[in-house]
Protein backbone atom coordinates (compact mmCIF):
# COMPACT_ATOMS: atom_id res chain seq x y z
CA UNK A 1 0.00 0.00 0.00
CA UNK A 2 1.29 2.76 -0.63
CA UNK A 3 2.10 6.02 2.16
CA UNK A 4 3.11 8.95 -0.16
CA UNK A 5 1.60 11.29 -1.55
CA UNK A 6 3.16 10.59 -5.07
CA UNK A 7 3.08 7.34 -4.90
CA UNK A 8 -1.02 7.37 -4.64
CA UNK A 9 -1.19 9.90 -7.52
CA UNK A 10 1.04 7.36 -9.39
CA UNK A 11 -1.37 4.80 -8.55
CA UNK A 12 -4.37 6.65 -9.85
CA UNK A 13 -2.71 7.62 -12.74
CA UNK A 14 -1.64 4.28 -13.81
CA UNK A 15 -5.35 2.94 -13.18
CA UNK A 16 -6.43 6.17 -15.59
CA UNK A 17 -3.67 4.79 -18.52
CA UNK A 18 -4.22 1.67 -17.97
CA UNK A 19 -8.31 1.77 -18.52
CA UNK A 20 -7.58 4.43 -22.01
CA UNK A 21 -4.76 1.96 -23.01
CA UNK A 22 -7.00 -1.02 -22.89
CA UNK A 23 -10.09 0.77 -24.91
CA UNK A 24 -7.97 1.72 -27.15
CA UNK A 25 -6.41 -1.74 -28.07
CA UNK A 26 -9.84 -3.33 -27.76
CA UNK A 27 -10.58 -0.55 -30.78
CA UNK A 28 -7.66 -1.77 -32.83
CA UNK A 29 -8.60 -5.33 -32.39
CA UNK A 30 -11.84 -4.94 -33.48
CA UNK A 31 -10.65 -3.15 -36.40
CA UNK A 32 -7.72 -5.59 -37.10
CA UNK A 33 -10.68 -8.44 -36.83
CA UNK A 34 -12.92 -6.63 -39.44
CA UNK A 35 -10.05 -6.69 -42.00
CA UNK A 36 -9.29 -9.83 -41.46
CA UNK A 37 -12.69 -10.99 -42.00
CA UNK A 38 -12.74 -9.13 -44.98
CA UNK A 39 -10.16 -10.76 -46.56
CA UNK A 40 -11.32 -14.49 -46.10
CA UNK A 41 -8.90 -15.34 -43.11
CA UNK A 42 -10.62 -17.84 -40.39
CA UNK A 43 -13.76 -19.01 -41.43
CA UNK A 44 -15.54 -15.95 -43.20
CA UNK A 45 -16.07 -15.99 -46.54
CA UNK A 46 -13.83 -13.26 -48.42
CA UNK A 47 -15.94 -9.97 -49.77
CA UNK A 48 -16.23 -7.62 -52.90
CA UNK A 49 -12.24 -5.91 -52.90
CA UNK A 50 -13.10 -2.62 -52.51
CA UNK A 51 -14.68 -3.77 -49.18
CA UNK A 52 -11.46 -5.13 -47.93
CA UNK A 53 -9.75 -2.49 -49.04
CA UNK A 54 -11.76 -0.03 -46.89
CA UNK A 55 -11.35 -2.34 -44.15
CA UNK A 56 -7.76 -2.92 -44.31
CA UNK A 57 -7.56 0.70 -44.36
CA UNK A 58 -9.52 1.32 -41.33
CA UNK A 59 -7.17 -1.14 -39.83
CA UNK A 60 -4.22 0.44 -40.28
CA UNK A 61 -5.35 3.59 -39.43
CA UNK A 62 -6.40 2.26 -36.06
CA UNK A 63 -3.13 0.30 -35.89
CA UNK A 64 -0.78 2.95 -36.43
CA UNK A 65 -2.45 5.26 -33.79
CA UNK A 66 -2.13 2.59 -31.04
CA UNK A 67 1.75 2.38 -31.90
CA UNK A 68 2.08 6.57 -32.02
CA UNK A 69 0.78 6.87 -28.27
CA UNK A 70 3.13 3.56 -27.37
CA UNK A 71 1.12 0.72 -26.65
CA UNK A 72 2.52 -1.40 -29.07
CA UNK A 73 5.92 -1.48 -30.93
CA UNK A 74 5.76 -0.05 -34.43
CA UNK A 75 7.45 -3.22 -35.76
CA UNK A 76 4.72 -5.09 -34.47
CA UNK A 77 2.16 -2.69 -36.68
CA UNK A 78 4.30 -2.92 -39.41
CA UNK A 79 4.56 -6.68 -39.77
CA UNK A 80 0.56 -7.05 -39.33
CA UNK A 81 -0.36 -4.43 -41.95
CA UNK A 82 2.45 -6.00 -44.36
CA UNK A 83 0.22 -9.27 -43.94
CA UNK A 84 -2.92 -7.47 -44.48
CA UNK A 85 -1.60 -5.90 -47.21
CA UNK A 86 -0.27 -9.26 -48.78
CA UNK A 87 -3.44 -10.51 -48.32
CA UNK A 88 -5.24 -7.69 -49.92
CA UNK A 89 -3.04 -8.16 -53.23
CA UNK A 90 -3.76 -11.99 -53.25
CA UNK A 91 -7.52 -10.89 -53.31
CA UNK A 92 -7.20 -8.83 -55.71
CA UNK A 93 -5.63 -11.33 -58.31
């Protein structure tokens, strides 16, 4: 428990982060999820490709603001959207 002053106001502001942070990567996972679905990955049947497109998009978007704010690594964003992407191409052919 803690006794300082600081140290409770570091408490309460990790609680704060720590609820944002976890919205906010529930947000890109629902995004990331969408896409993926869009593409034909797990069981879903693949849709028209402008669809995905917009999806993927929306993904990335999502994504890339996650990483900006530092909740996840940009390599990590950048190796999921490179599969999206790949995906997206193999659609499209």
């Amino acid at each position: 428990m803690a006794n300082h002053q600081n140290a409770k106001k570091a408490i309460r502001q990790t609680e704060r982060r720590t609820e944002v942070n976890c919205n906010r990567m529930s947000r890109m996972r629902t995004f990331v999820k969408s896409a993926e679905k869009a593409l034909g990955m797990h069981t879903a049947p693949a849709v028209s490709f402008d669809e995905a497109k917009v999806a993927v998009v929306a993904a990335e978007s999502a994504m890339m603001r996650v990483a900006k704010t530092g909740i996840i690594h940009k390599n990590y964003v950048s190796r999921k959207v490179s599969r999206l992407v790949a995906r997206l191409k193999k659609l499209a052919s």
